[in-house]
Protein backbone atom coordinates (compact mmCIF):
# COMPACT_ATOMS: atom_id res chain seq x y z
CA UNK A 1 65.31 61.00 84.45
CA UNK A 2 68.66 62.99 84.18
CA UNK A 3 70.39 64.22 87.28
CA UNK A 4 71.34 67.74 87.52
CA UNK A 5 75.14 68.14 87.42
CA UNK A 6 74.63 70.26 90.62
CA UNK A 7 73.94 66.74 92.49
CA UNK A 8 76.07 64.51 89.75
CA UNK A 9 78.54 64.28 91.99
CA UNK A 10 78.18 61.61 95.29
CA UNK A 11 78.48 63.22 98.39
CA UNK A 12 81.17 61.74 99.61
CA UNK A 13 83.29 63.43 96.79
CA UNK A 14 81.62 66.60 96.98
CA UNK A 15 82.62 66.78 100.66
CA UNK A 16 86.39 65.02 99.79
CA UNK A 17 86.39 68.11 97.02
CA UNK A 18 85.22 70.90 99.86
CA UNK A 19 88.13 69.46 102.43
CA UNK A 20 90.78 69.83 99.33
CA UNK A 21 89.87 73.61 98.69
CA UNK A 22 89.72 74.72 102.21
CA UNK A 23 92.94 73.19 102.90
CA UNK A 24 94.28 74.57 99.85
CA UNK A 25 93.15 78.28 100.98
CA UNK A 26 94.78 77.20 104.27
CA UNK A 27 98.36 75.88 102.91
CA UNK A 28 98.08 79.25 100.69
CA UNK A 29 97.68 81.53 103.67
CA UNK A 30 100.13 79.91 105.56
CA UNK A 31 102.93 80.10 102.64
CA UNK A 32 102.20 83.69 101.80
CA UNK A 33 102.86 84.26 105.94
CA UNK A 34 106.22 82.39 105.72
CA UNK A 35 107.63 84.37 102.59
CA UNK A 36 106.47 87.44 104.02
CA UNK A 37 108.39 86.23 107.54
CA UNK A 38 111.20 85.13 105.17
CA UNK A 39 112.11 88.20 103.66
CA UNK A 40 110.98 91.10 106.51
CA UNK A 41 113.75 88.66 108.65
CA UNK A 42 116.28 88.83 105.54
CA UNK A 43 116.17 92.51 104.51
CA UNK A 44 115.99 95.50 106.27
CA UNK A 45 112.78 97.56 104.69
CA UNK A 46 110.66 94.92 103.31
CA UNK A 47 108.56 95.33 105.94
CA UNK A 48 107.64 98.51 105.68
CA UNK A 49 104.19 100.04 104.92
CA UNK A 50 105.40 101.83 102.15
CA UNK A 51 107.06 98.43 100.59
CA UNK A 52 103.48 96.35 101.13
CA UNK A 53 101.25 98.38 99.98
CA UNK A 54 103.42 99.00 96.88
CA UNK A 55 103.63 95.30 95.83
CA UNK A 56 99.99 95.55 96.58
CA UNK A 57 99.71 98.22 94.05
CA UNK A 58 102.13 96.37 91.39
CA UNK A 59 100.26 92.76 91.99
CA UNK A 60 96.74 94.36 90.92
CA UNK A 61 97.17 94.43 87.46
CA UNK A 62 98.66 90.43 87.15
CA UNK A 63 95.76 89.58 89.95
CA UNK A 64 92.91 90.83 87.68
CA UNK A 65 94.72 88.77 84.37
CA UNK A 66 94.94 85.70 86.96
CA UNK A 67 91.37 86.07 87.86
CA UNK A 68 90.40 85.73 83.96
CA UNK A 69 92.56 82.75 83.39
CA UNK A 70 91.62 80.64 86.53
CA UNK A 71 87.84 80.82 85.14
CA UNK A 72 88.55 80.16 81.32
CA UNK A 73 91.10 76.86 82.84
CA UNK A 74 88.34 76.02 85.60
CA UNK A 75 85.84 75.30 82.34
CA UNK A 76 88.31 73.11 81.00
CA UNK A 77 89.65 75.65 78.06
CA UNK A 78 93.15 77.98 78.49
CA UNK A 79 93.46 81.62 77.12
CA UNK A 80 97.06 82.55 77.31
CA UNK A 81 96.30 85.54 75.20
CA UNK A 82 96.01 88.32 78.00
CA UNK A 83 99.37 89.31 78.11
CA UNK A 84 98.79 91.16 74.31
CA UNK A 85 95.35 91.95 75.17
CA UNK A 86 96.95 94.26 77.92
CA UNK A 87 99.18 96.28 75.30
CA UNK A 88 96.50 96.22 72.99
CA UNK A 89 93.56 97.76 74.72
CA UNK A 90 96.00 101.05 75.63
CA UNK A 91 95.70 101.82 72.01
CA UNK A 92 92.13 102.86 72.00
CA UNK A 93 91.92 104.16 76.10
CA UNK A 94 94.85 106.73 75.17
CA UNK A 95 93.68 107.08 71.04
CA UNK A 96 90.52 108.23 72.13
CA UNK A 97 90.93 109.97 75.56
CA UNK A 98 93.52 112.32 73.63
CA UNK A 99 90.77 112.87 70.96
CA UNK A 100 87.99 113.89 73.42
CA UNK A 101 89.41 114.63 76.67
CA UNK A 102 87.12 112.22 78.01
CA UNK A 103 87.79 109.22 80.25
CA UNK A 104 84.61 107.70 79.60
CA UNK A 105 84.88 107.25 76.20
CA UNK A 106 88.43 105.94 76.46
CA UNK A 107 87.04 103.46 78.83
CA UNK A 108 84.75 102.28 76.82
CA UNK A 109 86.87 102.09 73.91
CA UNK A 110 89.35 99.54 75.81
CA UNK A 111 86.28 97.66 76.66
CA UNK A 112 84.88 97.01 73.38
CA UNK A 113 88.25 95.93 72.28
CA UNK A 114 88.62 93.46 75.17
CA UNK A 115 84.88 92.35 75.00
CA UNK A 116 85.99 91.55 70.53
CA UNK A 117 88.90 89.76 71.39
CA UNK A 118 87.13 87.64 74.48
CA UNK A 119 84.73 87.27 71.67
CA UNK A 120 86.73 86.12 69.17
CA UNK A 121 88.89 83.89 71.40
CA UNK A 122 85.64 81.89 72.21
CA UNK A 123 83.98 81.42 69.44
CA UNK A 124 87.33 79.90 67.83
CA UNK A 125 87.99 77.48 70.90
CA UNK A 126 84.25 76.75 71.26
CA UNK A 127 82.07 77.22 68.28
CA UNK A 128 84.81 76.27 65.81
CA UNK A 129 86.04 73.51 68.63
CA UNK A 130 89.61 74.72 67.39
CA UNK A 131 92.05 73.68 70.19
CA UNK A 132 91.99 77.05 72.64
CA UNK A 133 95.62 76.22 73.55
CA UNK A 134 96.52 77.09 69.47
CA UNK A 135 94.07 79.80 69.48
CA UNK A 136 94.83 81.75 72.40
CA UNK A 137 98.54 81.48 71.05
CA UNK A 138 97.49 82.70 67.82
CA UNK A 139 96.03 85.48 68.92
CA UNK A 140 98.70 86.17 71.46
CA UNK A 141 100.91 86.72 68.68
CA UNK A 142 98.64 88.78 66.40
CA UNK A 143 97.48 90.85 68.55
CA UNK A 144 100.72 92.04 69.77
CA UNK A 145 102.36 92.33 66.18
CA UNK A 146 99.09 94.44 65.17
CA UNK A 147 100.27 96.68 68.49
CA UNK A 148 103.90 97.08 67.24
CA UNK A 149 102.50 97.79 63.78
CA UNK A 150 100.23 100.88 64.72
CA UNK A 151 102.48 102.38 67.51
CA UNK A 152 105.74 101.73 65.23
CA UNK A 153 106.85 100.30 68.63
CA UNK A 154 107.30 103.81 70.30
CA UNK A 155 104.91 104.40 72.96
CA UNK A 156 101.74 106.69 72.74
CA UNK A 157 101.56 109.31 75.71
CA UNK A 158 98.57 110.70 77.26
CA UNK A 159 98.32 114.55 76.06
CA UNK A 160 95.62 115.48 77.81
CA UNK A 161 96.83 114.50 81.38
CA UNK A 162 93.10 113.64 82.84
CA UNK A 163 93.33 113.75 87.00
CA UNK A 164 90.89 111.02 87.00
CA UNK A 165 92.97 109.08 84.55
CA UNK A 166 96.64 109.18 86.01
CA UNK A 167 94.51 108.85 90.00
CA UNK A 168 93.45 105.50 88.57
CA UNK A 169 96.56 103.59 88.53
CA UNK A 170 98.90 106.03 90.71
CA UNK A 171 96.56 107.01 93.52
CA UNK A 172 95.46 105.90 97.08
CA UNK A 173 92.67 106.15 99.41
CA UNK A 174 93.39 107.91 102.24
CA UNK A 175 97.23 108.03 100.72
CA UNK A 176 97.60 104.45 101.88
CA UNK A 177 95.97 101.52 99.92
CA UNK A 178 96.58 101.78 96.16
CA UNK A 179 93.49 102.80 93.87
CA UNK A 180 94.22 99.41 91.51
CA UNK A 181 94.51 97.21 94.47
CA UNK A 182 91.45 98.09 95.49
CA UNK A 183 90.09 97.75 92.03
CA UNK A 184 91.94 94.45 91.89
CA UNK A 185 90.40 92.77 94.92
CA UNK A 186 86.65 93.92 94.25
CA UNK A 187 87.13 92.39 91.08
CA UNK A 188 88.41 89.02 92.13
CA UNK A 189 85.76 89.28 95.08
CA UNK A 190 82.93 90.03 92.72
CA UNK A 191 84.20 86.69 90.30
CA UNK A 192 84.91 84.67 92.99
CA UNK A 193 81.13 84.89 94.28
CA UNK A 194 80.16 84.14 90.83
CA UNK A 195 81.61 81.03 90.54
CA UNK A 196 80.88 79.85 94.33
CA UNK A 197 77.14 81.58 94.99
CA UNK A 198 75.51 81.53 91.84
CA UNK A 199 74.05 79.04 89.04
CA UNK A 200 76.39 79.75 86.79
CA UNK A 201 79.91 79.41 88.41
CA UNK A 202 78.36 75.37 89.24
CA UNK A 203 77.83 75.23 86.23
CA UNK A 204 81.56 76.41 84.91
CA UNK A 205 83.09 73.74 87.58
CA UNK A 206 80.34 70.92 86.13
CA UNK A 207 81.80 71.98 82.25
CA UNK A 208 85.49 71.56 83.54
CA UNK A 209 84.77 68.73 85.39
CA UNK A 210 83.28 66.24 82.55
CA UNK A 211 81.73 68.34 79.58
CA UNK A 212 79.84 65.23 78.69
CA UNK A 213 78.04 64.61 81.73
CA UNK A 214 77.28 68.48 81.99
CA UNK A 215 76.02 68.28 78.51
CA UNK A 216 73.51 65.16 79.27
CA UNK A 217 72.71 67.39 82.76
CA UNK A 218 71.50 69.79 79.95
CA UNK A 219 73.83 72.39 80.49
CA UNK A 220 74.96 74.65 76.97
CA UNK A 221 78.05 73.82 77.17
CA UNK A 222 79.46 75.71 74.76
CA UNK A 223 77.48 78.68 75.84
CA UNK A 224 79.34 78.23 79.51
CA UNK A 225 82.75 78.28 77.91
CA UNK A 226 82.25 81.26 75.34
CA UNK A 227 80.82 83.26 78.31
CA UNK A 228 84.37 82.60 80.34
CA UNK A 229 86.62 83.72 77.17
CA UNK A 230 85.13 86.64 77.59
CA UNK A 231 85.36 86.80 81.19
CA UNK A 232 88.47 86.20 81.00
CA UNK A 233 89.40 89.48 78.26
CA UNK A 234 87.39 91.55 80.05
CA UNK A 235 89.34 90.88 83.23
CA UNK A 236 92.72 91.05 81.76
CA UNK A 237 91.21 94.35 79.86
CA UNK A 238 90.65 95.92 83.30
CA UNK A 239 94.50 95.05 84.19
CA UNK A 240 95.24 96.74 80.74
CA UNK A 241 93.30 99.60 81.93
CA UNK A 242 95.21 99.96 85.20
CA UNK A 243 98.71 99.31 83.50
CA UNK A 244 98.03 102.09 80.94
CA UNK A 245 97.37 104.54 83.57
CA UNK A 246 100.47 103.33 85.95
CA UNK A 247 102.58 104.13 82.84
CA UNK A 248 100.72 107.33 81.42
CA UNK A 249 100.72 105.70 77.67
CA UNK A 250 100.02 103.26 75.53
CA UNK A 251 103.53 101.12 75.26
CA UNK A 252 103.82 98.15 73.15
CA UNK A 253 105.44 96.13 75.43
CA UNK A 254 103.10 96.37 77.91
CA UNK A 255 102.11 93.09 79.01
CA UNK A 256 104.75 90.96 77.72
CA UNK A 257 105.12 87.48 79.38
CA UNK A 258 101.68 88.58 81.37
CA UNK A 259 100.32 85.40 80.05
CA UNK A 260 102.90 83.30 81.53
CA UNK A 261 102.98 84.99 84.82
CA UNK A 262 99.09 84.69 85.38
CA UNK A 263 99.22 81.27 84.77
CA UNK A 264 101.63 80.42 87.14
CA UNK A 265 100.23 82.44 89.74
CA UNK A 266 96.96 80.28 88.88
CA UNK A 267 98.37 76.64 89.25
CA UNK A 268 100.08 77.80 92.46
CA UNK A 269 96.81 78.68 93.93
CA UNK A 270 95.59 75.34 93.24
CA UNK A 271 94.05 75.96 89.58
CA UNK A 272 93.96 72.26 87.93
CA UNK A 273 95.23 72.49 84.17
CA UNK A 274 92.78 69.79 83.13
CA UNK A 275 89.66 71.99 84.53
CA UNK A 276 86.62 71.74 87.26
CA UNK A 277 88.82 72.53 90.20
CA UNK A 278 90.19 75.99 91.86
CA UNK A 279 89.32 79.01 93.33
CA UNK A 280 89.71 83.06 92.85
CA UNK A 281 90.75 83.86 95.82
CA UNK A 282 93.64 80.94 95.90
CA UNK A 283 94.46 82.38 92.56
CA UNK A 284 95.05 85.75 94.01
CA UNK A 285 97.38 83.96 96.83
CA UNK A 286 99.04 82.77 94.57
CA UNK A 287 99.77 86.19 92.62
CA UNK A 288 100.38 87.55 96.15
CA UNK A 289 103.11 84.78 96.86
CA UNK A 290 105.21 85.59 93.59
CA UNK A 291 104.67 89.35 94.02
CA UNK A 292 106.26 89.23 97.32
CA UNK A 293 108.82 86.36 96.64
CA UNK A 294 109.86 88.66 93.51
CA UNK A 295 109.89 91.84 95.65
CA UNK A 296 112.10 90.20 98.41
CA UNK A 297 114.87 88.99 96.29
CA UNK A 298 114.84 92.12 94.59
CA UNK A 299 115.38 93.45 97.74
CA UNK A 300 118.37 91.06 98.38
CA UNK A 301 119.59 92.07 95.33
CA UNK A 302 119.10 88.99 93.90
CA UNK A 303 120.15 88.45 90.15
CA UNK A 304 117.44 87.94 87.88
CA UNK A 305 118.12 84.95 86.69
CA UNK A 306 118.38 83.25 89.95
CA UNK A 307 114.82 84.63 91.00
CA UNK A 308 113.81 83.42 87.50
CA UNK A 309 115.10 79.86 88.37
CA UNK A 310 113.59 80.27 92.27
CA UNK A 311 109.71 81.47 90.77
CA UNK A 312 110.27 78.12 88.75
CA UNK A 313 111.09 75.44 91.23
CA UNK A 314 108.08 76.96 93.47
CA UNK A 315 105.65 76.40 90.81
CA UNK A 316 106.82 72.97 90.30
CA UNK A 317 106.66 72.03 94.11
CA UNK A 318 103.06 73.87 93.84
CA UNK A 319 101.99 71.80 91.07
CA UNK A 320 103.96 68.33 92.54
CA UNK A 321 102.17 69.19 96.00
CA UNK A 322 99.01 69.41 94.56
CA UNK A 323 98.91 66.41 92.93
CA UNK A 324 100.45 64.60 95.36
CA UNK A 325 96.87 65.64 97.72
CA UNK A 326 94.43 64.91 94.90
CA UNK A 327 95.54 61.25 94.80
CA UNK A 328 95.23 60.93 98.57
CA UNK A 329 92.14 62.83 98.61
C-alpha cells in the first residue's frame, strides 16, 4: 500500500522541518528590526513615515516577482525569466488601454500575455523535461529582445491618462499606505495560504522535496510543476502591472535585473535552491530586508557599487547561515 507523501515524511523530521521555518521567520523578523534600527540611528530621515511607506510602495512590485519565484524553486524548478516578463506585459496593458480607453481590457491583455509565457515556460521545463534553468534564460532573453524590437527601445506612454490606471501604482489609502503595497501583501498572503492550508501547496513542497517519492505517492508531478510556472508569470505579471502604472508607460527596460533581485530576496528568506523548503512570507522579509538595506545606504549616500558589494556579502551570509542550520537540524 503506498503512503501518501502528506505522511512520507517521519515525524520526527516533519517537526525538525516546522522548528527550522519558525525560527527562520524569527531570525528574519529580527534582522529586518536591526537594519531598520541600523539606518533610522545612521541617517537623519529614514525614519520617517513618508520614507517607510515609500520603500513599502517601491518593494511591492520585486515582492510580488519574489512570491512567483519562491513557488516555481520550492517545486524543485527555477524561472529567472520575470524580470522580461515585467517589460513585456506593459506592451499590451498600455497598447490596448490607449486603443479603448479601457482598463479592463488592458488588464486583461497583460494577463493573457503573462498566463502564455507561464505557459510556455512550463511546458518546456516540464513536458519537454528541458532543463528550466536554460529555459527560463532563454526566454529571459527573447522576450526582452522581442520588447526592444516593437518599442524601438523608446518607451510607450499612456495617452489616455485613466484615474484608475495612474491610482494603481501612485496612490494610497487614506493618503498613507501605498495602493501596490497593499496589492503586494494580499497577494503574497493569498499564495502563502496556498502553499501552507491547502492540498496543493503539500503537494508543491512533496514535488521539491523528492519528485520520485511524490510520483510513487501518486501525485502528477508534472502537472504540480507546470501549474507553478504559471504561478509564478502571473505573479511577476501583476508586478509588471504595478511597474507600468508607477512609470505611466510601457519602457523597455523595465524590469531589468528583476530576475536577479527576486531571487536573492528568495534565498535570503530561507528559499532552498534545490527545492521542498521555504516560505512566502520569509520571501517577502527577505525583499523587505534589501529594500530597506538599499534605501538606507542610499540615504548615506552610499556609492553604488559599495551597496552592490554589501547586498552581496548579505546574501552569502544568508545562504552560509542557512546551511549551516539545516545540517544541525
Amino acid at each position: 500500500m503506498q503512503q501518501s507523501a502528506d505522511t512520507a515524511a517521519p515525524a520526527p523530521a516533519r517537526k525538525a522541518d516546522h522548528r527550522l521555518f519558525r525560527g527562520n521567520l524569527v531570525a528574519l523578523v529580527v534582522s529586518l528590526a536591526l537594519v531598520i534600527g541600523f539606518f533610522a540611528l545612521a541617517t537623519e530621515h529614514f525614519w520617517s513615515l513618508r520614507n517607510i511607506t515609500n520603500v513599502l510602495g517601491q518593494a511591492s512590485i520585486l515582492m510580488c516577482l519574489t512570491a512567483g519565484v519562491a513557488i516555481v524553486f520550492i517545486s524543485g524548478e527555477v524561472d529567472i525569466s520575470v524580470g522580461s516578463l515585467v517589460a513585456a506585459i506593459a506592451i499590451p496593458l498600455i497598447v490596448i488601454m490607449n486603443a479603448t480607453g479601457s482598463l479592463a481590457l488592458g488588464l486583461g491583455g497583460a494577463l493573457a500575455l503573462g498566463l502564455l509565457i507561464g505557459v510556455v515556460n512550463g511546458y518546456l521545463s516540464v513536458y519537454l523535461k528541458i532543463n528550466s534553468l536554460i529555459v527560463t534564460l532563454g526566454t529571459l532573453f527573447i522576450i526582452r529582445g522581442l520588447v526592444y524590437l516593437y518599442t524601438g527601445k523608446r518607451a510607450i506612454a499612456d495617452t489616455v491618462y485613466l484615474e484608475s490606471f495612474f491610482q494603481l501604482g501612485n496612490g494610497r489609502l487614506w493618503g498613507l499606505i501605498p495602493y501596490p503595497a497593499l496589492v503586494a501583501f494580499a497577494l503574497v498572503g493569498g499564495l502563502a495560504v496556498l502553499m501552507t492550508q491547502t492540498r496543493f501547496g503539500r503537494k508543491v513542497y512533496a514535488v521539491g522535496g523528492n519528485a520520485e517519492v511524490a510520483r510513487l505517492a501518486g501525485y502528477n508531478v508534472r502537472r504540480i510543476k507546470f501549474t507553478c510556472f504559471v504561478i509564478s508569470s502571473l505573479a511577476a505579471t501583476v508586478g509588471g502591472i504595478l511597474l507600468a502604472s508607477r512609470l505611466g508607460s510601457a519602457v523597455h527596460v523595465a524590469g531589468l535585473n528583476y530576475e536577479f533581485q527576486a531571487v536573492a530576496a528568495a534565498v535570503l528568506g530561507g528559499v532552498s535552491l534545490a527545492g521542498g523548503i521555504g516560505g512566502l512570507i520569509g520571501s517577502a522579509l527577505g525583499v523587505l530586508i534589501l529594500a530597506f538595506v538599499s534605501n538606507g545606504l542610499g540615504m548615506m549616500s552610499a556609492p553604488t557599487e559599495w551597496q552592490l558589494v554589501i547586498t552581496g556579502a548579505i546574501i552569502i551570509a544568508a545562504v552560509a547561515l542557512d546551511s549551516a542550520k539545516r545540517e544541525r537540524a
